[in-house]
C-alpha atoms as a PDB file:
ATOM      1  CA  UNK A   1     -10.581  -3.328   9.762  1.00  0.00           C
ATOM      2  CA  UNK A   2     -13.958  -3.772   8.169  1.00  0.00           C
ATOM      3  CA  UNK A   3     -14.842  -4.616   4.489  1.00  0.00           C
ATOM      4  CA  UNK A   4     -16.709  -1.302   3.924  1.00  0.00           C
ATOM      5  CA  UNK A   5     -13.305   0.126   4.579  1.00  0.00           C
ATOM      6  CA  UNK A   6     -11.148  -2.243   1.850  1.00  0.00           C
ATOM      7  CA  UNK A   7     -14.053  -2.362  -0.741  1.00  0.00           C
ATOM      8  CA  UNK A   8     -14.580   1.599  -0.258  1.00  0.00           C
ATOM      9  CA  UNK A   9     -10.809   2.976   0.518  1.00  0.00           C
ATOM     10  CA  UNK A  10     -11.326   6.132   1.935  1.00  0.00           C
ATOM     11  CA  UNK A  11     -10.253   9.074  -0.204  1.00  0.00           C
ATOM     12  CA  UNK A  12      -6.680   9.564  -1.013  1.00  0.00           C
ATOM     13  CA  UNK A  13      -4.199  11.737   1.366  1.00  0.00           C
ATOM     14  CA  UNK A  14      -2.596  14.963  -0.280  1.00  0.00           C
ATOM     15  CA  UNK A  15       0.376  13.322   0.499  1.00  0.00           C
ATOM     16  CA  UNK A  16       3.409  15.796  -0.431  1.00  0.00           C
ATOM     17  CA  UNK A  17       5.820  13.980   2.130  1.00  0.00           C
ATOM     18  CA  UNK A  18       7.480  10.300   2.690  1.00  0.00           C
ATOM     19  CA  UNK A  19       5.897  10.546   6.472  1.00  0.00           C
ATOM     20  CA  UNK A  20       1.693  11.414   5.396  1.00  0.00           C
ATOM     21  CA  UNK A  21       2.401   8.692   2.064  1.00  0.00           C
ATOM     22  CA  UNK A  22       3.589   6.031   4.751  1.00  0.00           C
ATOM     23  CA  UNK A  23       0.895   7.536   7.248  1.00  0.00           C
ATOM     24  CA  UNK A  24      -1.719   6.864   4.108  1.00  0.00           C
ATOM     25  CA  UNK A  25      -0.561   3.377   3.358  1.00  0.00           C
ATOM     26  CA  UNK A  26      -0.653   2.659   7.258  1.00  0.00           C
ATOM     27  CA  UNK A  27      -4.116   2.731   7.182  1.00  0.00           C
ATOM     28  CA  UNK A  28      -4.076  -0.672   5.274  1.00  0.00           C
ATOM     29  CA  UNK A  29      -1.786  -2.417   6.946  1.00  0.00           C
ATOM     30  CA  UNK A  30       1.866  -1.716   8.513  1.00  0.00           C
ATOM     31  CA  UNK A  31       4.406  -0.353   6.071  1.00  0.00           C
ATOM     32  CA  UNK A  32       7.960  -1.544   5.483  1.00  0.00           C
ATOM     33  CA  UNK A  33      10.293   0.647   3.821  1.00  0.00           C
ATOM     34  CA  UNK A  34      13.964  -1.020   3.249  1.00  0.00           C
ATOM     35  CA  UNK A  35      17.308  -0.020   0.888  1.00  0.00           C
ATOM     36  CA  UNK A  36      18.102  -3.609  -0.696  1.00  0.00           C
ATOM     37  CA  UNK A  37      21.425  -3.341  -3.273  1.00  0.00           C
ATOM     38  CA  UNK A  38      21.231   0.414  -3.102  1.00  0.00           C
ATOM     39  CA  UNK A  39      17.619   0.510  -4.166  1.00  0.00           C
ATOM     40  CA  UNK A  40      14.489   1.219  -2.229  1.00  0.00           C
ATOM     41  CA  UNK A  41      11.200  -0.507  -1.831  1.00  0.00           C
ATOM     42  CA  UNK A  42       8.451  -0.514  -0.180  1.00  0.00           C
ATOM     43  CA  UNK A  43       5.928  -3.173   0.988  1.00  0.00           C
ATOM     44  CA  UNK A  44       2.724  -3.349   2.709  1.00  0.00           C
ATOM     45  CA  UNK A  45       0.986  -6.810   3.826  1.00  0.00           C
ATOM     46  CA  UNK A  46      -2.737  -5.576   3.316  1.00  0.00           C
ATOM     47  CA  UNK A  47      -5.795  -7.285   6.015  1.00  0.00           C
ATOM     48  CA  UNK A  48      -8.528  -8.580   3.767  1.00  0.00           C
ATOM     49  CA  UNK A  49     -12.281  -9.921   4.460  1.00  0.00           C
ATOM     50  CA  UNK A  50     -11.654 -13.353   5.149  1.00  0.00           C
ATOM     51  CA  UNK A  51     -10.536 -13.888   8.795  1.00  0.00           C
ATOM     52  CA  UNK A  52      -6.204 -14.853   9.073  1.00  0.00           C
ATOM     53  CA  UNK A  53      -6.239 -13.440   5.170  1.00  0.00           C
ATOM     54  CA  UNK A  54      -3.735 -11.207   4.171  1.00  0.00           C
ATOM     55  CA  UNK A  55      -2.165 -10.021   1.168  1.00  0.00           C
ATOM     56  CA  UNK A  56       1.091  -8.543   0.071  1.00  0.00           C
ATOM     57  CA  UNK A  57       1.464  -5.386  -1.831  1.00  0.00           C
ATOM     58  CA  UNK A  58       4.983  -4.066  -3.244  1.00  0.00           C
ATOM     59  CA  UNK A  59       6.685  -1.179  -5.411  1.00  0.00           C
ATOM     60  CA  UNK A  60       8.899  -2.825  -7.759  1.00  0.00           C
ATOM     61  CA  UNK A  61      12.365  -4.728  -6.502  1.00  0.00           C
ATOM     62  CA  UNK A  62      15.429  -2.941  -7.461  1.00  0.00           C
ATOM     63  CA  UNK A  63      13.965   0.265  -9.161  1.00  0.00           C
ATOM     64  CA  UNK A  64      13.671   3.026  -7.255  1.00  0.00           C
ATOM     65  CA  UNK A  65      16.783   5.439  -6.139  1.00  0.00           C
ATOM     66  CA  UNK A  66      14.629   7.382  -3.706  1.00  0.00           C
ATOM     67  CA  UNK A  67      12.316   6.499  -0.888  1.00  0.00           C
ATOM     68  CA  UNK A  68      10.067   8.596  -1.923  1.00  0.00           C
ATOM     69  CA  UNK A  69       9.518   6.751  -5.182  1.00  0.00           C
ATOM     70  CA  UNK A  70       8.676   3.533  -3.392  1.00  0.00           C
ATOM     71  CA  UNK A  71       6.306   4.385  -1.054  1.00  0.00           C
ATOM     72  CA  UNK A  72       4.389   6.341  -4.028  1.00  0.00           C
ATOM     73  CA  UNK A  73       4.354   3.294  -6.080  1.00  0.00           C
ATOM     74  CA  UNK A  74       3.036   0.839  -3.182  1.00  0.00           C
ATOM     75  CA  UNK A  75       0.562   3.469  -2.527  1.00  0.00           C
ATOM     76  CA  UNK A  76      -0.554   3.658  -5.634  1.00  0.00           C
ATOM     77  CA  UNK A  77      -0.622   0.010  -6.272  1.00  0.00           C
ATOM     78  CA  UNK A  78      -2.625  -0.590  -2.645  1.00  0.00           C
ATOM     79  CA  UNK A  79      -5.412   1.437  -4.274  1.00  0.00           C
ATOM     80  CA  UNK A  80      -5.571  -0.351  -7.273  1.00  0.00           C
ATOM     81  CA  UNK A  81      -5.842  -3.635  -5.114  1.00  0.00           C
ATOM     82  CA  UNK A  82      -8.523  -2.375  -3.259  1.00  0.00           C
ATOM     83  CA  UNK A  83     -10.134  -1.628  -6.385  1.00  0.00           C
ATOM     84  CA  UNK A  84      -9.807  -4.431  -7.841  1.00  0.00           C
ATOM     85  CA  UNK A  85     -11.063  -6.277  -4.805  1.00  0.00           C
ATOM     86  CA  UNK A  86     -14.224  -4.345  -4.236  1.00  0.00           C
ATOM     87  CA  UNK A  87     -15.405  -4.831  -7.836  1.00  0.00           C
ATOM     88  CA  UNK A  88     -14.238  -8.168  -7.351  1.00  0.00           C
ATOM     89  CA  UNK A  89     -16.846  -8.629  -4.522  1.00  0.00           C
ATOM     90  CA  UNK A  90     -20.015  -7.414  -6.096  1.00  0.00           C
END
């Protein structure tokens, strides 16, 4: 992965299913989708710039009753750290 790619995230996936939202998160980093105490999350450890640094993104703990609903929140919340990140770096 190159830092063009995490400063510039490449545009968003019409994602309409679970499968392209994980498939757009994937592109990060590898996806991990998990029931916990009958609620879903979903987490993503992003690669960043430096070499051996990553970074952990995460839909909230105990708040979501669908899978769907996770994976939309991490995805969401990836491209806000990327974001961050890239006007971080200028």
């Amino acid at each position: 992965m190159n830092l063009i790619r995490l400063l510039k995230p490449e545009a968003p996936v019409q994602a309409n299913t679970l499968e392209e939202i994980l498939g757009d998160i994937e592109r990060y980093g590898e996806p991990r989708l998990g029931k916990y105490h009958n609620k879903w999350n979903c987490n993503v450890e992003l690669n960043v710039v430096a070499v051996g640094a990553t970074f952990k993104v995460s839909s909230e703990y105990n708040s979501h009753a669908t899978p769907i609903a996770a994976a939309i929140e991490c995805q969401q919340r990836v491209r806000d750290a990327l974001d961050k990140l890239g006007k971080g770096m200028k």
